[in-house]
N, C-alpha and C. Protein backbone atom coordinates (compact mmCIF):
# COMPACT_ATOMS: atom_id res chain seq x y z
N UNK A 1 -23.36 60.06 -67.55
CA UNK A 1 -23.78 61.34 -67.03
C UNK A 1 -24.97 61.13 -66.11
N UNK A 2 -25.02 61.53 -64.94
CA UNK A 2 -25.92 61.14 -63.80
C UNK A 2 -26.94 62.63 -63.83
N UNK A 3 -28.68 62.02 -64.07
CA UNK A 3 -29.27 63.26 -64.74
C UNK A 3 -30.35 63.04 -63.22
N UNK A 4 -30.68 64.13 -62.86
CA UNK A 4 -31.62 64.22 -61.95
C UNK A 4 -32.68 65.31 -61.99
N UNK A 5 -33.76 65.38 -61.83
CA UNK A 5 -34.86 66.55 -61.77
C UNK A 5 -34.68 67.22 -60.68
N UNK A 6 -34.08 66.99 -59.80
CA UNK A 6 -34.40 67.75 -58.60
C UNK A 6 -32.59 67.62 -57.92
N UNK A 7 -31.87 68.85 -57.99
CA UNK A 7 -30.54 68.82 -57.63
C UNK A 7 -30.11 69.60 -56.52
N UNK A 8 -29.25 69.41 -55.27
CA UNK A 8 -29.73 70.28 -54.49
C UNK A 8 -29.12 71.45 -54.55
N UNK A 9 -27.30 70.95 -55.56
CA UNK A 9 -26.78 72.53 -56.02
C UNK A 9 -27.84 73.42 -56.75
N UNK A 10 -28.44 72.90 -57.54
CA UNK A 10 -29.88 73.91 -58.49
C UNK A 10 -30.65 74.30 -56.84
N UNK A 11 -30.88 73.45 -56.44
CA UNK A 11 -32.25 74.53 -54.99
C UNK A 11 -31.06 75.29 -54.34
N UNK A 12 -29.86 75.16 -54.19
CA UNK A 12 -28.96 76.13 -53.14
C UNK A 12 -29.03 77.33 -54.25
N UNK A 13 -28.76 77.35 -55.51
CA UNK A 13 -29.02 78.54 -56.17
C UNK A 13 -30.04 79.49 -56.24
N UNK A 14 -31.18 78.35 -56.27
CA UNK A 14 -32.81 79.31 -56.35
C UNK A 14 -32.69 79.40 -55.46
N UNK A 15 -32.27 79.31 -54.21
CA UNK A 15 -32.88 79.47 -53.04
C UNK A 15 -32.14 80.84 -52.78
N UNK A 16 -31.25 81.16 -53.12
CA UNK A 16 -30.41 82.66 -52.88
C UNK A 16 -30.98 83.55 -54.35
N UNK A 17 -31.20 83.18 -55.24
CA UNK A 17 -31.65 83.91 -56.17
C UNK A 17 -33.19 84.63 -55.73
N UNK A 18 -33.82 83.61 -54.96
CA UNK A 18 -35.28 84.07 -54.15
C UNK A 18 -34.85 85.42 -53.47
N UNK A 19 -33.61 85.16 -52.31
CA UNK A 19 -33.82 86.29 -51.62
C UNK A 19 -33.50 87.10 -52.30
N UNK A 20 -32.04 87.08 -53.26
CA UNK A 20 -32.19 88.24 -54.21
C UNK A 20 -33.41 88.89 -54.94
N UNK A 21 -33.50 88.84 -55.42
CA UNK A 21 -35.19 89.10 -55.91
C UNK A 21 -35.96 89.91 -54.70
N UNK A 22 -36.34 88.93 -53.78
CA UNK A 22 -37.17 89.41 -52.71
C UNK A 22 -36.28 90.78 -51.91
N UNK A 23 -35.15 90.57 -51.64
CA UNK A 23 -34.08 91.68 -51.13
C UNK A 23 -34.73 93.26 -52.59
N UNK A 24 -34.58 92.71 -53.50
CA UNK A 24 -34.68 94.17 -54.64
C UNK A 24 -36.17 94.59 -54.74
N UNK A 25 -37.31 93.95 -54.17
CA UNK A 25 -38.44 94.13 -54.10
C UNK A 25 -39.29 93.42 -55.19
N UNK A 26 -38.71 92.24 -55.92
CA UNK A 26 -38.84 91.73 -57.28
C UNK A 26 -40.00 90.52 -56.57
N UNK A 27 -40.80 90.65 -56.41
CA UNK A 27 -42.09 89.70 -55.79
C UNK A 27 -42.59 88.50 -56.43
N UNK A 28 -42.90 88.77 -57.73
CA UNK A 28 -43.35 87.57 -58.61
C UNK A 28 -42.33 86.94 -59.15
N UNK A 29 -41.37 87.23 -59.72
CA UNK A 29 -40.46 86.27 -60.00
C UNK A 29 -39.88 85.31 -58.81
N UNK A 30 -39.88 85.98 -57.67
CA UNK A 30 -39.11 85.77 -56.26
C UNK A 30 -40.41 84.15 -56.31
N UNK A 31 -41.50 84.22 -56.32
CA UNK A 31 -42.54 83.76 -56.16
C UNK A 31 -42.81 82.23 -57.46
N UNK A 32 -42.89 82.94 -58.10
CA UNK A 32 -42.67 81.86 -59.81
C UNK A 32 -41.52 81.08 -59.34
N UNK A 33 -39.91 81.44 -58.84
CA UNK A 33 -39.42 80.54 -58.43
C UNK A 33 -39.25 79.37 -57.21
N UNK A 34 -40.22 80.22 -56.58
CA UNK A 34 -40.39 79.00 -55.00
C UNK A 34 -41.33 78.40 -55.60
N UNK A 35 -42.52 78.68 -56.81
CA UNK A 35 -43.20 77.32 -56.95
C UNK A 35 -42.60 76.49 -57.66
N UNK A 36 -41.56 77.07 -58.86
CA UNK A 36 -40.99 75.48 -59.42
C UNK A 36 -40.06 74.88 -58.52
N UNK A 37 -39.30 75.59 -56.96
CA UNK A 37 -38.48 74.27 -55.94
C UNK A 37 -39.03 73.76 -55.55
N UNK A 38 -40.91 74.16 -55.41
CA UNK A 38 -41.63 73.24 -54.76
C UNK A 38 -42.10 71.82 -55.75
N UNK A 39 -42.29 72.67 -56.62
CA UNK A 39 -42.56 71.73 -58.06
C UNK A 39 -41.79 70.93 -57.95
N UNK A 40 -40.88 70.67 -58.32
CA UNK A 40 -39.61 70.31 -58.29
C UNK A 40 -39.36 69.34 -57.17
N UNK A 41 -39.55 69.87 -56.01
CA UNK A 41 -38.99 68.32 -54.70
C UNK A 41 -40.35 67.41 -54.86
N UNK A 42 -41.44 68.05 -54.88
CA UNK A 42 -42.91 67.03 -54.86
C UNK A 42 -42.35 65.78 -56.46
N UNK A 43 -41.95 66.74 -57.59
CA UNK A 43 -41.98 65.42 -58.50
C UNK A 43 -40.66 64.20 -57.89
N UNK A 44 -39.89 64.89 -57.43
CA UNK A 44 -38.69 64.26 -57.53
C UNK A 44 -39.07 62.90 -56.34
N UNK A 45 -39.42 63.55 -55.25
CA UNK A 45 -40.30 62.29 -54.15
C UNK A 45 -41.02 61.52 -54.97
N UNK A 46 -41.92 61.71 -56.12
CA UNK A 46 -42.99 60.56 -56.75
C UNK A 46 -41.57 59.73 -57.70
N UNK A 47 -41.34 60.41 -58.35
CA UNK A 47 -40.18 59.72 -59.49
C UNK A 47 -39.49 58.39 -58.42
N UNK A 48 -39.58 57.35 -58.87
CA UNK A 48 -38.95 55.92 -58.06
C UNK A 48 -37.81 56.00 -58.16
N UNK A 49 -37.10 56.49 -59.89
CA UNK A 49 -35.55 56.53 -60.01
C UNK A 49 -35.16 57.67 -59.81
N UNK A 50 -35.38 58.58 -59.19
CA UNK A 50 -34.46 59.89 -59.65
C UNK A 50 -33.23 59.66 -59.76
N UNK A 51 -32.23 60.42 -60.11
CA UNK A 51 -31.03 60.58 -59.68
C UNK A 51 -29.96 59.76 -61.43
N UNK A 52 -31.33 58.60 -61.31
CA UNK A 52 -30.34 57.59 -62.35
C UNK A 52 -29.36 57.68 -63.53
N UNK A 53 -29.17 56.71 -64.22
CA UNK A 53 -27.88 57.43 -64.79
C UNK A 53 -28.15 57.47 -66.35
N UNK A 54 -28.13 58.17 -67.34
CA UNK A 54 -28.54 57.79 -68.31
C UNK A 54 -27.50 57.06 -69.22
């Protein structure tokens, strides 16, 4: 099973779930989730293995 922290089907989701949110006027959640994709690509760049396989 190939386990990764940072997936880009998971960011194509948040990334439409953002505008949803932001589209309904939903601000902080819209917000809480762009910091964990940001969270999220910064760890995945430090991590040496991402992606690997467990």
């Amino acid at each position: 099973m190939k386990f990764a922290l940072f997936d880009w089907d998971l960011l194509g989701l948040a990334i439409v779930a953002v505008i949803i949110l932001l589209a309904l006027g939903e601000v902080l959640p819209a917000v809480v989730i762009l910091l964990l994709m940001i969270a999220a690509v910064v760890i995945d760049r430090d991590h040496p293995r991402s992606g690997h396989v467990l």
